[in-house]
C-alpha atoms as a PDB file:
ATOM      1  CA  UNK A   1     -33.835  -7.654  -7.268  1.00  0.00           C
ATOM      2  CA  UNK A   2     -32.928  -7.276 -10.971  1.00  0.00           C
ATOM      3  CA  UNK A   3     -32.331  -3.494 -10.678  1.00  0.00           C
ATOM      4  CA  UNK A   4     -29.727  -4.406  -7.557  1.00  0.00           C
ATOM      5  CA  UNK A   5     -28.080  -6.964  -9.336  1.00  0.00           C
ATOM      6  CA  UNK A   6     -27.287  -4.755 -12.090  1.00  0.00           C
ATOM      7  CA  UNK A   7     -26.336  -2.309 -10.588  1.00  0.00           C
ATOM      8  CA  UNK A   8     -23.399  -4.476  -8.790  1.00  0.00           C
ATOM      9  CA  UNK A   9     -22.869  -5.533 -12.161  1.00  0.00           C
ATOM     10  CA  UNK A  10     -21.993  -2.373 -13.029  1.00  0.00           C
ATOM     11  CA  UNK A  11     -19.637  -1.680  -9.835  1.00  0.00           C
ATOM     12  CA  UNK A  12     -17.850  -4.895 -10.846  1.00  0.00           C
ATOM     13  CA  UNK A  13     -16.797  -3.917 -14.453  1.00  0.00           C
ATOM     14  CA  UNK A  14     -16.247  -0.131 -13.274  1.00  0.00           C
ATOM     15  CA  UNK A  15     -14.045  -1.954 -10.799  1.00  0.00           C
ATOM     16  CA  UNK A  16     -12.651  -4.098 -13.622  1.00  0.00           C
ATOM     17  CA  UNK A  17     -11.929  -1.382 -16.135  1.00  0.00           C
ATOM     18  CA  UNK A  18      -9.765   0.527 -13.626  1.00  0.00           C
ATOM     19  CA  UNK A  19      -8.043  -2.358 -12.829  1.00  0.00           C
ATOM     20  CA  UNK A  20      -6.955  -3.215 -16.403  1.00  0.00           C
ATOM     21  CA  UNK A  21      -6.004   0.134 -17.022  1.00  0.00           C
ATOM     22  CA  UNK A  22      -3.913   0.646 -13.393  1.00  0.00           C
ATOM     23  CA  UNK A  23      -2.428  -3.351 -14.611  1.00  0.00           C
ATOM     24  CA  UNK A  24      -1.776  -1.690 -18.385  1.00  0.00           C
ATOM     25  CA  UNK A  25      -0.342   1.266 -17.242  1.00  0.00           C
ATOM     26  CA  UNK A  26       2.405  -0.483 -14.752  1.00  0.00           C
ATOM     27  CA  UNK A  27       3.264  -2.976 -17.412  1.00  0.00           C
ATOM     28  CA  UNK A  28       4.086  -0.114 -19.803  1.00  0.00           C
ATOM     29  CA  UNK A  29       5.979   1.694 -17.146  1.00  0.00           C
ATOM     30  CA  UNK A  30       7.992  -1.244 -16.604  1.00  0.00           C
ATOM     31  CA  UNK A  31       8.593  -1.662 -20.439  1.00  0.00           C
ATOM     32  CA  UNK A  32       9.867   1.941 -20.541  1.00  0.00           C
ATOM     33  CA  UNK A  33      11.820   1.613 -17.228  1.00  0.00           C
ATOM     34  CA  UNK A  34      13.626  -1.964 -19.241  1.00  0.00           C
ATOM     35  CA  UNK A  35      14.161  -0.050 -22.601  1.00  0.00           C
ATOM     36  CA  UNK A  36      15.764   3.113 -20.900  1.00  0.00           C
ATOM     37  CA  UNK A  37      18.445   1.121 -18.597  1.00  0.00           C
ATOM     38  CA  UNK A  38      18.756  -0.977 -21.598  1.00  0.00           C
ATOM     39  CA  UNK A  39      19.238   2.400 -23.263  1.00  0.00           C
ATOM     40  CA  UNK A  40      21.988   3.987 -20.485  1.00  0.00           C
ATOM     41  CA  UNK A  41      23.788   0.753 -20.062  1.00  0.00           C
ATOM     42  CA  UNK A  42      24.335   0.878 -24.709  1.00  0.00           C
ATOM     43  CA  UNK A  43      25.516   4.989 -23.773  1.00  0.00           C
ATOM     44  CA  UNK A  44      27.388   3.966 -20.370  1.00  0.00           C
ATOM     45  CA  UNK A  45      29.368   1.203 -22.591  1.00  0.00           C
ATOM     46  CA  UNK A  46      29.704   3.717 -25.940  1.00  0.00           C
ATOM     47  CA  UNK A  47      31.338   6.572 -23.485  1.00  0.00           C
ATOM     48  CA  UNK A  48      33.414   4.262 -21.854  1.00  0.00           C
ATOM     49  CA  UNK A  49      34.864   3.343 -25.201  1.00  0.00           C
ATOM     50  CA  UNK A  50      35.068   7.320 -26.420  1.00  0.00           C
ATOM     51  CA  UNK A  51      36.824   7.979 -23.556  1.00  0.00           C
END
């Protein structure tokens, strides 16, 4: 019984693990996705004004 319960143990923090890293992953996508039309809206404004 010990073995079994370990072993799903195991499963559940695999299962955990990829979850945080899937979760971290999107969250820094989304962080980069902010900065860059942060980014293009500062270069829309600054060639608006050049031109």
């Amino acid at each position: 019984m010990r073995r079994g319960g370990l072993k799903d143990a195991g499963k559940i923090s695999k299962i955990a693990r990829i979850i945080r890293l899937i979760t971290i992953f999107y969250y820094n996508c989304l962080k980069n996705i902010k900065i860059l039309e942060k980014y293009y809206e500062k270069t829309s404004c600054y060639r608006r004004f050049w031109k």
